[in-house]
C-alpha atoms as a PDB file:
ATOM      1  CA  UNK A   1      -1.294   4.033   7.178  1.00  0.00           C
ATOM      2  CA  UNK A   2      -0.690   4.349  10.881  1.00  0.00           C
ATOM      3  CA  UNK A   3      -2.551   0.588  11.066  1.00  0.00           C
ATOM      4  CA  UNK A   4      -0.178  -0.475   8.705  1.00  0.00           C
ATOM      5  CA  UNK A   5       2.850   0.835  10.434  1.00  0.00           C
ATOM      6  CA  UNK A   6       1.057  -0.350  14.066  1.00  0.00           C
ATOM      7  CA  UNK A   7       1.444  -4.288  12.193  1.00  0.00           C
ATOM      8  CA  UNK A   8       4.718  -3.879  11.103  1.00  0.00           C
ATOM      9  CA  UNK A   9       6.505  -6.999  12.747  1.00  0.00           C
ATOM     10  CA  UNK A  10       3.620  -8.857  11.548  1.00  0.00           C
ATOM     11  CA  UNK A  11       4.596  -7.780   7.768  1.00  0.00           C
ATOM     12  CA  UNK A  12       8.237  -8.737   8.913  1.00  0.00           C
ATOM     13  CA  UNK A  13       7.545 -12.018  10.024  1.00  0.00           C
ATOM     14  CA  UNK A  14       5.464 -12.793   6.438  1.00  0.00           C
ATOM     15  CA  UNK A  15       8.352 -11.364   4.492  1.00  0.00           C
ATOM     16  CA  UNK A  16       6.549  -8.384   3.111  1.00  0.00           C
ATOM     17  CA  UNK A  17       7.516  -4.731   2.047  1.00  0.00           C
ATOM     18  CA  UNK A  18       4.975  -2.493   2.620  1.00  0.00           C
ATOM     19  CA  UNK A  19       4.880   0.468   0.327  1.00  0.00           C
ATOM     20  CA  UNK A  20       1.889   3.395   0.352  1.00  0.00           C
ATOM     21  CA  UNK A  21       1.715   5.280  -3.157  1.00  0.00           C
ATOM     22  CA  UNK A  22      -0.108   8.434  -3.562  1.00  0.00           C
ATOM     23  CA  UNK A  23      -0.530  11.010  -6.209  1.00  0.00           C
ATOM     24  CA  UNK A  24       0.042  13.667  -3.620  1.00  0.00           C
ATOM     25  CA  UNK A  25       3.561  15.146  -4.512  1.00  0.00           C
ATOM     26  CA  UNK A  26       6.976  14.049  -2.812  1.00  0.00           C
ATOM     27  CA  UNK A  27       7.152  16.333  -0.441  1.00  0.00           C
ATOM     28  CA  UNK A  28       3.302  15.940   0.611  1.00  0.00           C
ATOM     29  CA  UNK A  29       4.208  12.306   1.182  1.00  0.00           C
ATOM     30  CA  UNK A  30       7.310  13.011   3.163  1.00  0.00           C
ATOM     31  CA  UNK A  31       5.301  15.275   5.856  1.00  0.00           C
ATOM     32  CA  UNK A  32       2.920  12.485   6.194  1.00  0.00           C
ATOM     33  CA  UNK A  33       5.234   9.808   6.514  1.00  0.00           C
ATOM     34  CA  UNK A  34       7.245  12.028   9.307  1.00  0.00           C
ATOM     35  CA  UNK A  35       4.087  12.930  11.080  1.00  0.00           C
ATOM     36  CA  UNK A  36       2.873   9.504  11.007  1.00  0.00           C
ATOM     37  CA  UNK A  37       6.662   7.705  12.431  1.00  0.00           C
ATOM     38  CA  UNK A  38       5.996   5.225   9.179  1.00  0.00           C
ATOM     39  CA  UNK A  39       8.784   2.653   8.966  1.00  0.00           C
ATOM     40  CA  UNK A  40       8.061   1.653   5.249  1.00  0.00           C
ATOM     41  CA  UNK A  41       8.851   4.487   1.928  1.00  0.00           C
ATOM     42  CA  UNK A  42       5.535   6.470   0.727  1.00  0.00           C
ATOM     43  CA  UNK A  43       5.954   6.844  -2.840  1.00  0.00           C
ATOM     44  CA  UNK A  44       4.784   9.758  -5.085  1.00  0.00           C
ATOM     45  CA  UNK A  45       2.467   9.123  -8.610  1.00  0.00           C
ATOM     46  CA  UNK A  46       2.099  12.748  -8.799  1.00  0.00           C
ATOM     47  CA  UNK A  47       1.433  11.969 -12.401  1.00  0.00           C
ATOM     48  CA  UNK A  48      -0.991   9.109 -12.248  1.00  0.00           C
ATOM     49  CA  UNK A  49       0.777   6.837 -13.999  1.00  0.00           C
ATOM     50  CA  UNK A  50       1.134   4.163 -11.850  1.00  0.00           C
ATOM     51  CA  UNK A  51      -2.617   4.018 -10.533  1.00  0.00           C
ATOM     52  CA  UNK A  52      -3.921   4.465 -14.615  1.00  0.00           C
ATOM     53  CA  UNK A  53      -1.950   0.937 -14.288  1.00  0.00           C
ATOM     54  CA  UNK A  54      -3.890  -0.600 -11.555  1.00  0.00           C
ATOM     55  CA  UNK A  55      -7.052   0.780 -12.935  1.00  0.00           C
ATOM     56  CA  UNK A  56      -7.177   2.950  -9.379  1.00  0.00           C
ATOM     57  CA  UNK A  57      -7.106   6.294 -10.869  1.00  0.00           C
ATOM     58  CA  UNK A  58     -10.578   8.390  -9.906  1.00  0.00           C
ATOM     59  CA  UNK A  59     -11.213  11.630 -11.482  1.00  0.00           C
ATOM     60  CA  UNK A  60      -9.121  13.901  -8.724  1.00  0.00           C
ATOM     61  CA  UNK A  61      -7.667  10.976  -6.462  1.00  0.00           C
ATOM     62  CA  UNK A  62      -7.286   7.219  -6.607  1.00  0.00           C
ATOM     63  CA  UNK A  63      -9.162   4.830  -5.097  1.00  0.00           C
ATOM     64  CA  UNK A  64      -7.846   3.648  -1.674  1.00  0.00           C
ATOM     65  CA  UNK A  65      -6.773   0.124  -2.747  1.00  0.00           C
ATOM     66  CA  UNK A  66      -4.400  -2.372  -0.897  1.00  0.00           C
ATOM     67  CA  UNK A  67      -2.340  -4.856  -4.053  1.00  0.00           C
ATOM     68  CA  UNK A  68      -0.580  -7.571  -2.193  1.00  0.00           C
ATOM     69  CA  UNK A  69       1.783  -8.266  -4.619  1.00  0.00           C
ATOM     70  CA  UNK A  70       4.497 -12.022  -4.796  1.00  0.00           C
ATOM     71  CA  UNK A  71       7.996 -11.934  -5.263  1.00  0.00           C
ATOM     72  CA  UNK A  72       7.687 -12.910  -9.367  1.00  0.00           C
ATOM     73  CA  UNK A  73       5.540  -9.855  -9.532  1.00  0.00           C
ATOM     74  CA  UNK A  74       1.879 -11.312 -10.257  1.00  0.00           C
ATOM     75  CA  UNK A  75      -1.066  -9.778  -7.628  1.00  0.00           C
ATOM     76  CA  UNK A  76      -1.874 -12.130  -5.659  1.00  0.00           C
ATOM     77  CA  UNK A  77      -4.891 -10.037  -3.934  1.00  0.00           C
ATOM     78  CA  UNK A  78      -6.607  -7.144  -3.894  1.00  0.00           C
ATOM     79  CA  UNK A  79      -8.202  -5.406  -0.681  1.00  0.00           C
ATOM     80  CA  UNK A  80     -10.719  -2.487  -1.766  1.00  0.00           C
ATOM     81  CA  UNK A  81     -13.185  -0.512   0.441  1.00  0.00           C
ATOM     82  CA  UNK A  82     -12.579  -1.079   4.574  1.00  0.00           C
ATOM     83  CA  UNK A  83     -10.224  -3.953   3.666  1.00  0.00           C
ATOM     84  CA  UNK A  84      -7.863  -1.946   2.110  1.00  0.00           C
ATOM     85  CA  UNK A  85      -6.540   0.483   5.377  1.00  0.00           C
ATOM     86  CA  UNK A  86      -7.292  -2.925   7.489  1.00  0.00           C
ATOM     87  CA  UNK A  87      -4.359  -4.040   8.612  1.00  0.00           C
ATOM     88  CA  UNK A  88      -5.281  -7.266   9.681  1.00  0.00           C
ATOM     89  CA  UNK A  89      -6.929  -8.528   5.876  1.00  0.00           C
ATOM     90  CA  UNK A  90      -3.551  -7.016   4.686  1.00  0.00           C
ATOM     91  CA  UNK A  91      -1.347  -9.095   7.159  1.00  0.00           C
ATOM     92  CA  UNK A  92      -3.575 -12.109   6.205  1.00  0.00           C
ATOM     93  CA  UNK A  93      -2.842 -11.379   1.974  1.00  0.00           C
ATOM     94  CA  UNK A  94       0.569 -11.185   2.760  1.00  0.00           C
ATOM     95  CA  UNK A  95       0.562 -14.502   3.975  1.00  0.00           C
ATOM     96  CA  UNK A  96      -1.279 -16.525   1.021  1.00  0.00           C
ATOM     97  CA  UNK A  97       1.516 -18.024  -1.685  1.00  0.00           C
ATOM     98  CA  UNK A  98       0.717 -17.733  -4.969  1.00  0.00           C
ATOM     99  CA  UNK A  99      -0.178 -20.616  -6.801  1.00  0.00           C
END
């Protein structure tokens, strides 16, 4: 995350909103986001739900995945493994138009 927030004019100047979502709860994700100075909103799946819906969700955590997703909604890429807390493939994504 701090890589991400380290890029952030970078994400500016490719007209991106970063978002990090976790199923740690709310106010596990606002601790991190204050200790970590990030400029862009953690999110809270407590539940799962949203990473059962990107096929993300491991037995006790999700997978550390990076969706870079257009404005009309569609995924345009996905960055698993290193790739997903590199900031520079994530930059990159962000910069591909979707077809």
């Amino acid at each position: 995350m701090s890589g991400l927030r380290d890029h952030k004019a970078q994400f500016d100047d490719s007209n991106a909103q970063v978002l990090g979502v976790s199923l740690d709860s709310l106010d596990a994700q606002t601790k991190f986001a204050e200790s970590l100075k990030l400029p862009f909103p953690l999110l809270s799946d407590q539940g799962g739900k949203a990473a059962k819906a990107y096929g993300v969700k491991g037995l006790l955590w999700a997978n550390r995945t990076t969706f870079v997703i257009d404005e009309t909604g569609k995924i345009i890429s996905i960055l698993e493994g290193k790739e997903a807390i590199d900031p520079a493939a994530t930059v990159l994504a962000c910069r591909v138009k979707s077809r």
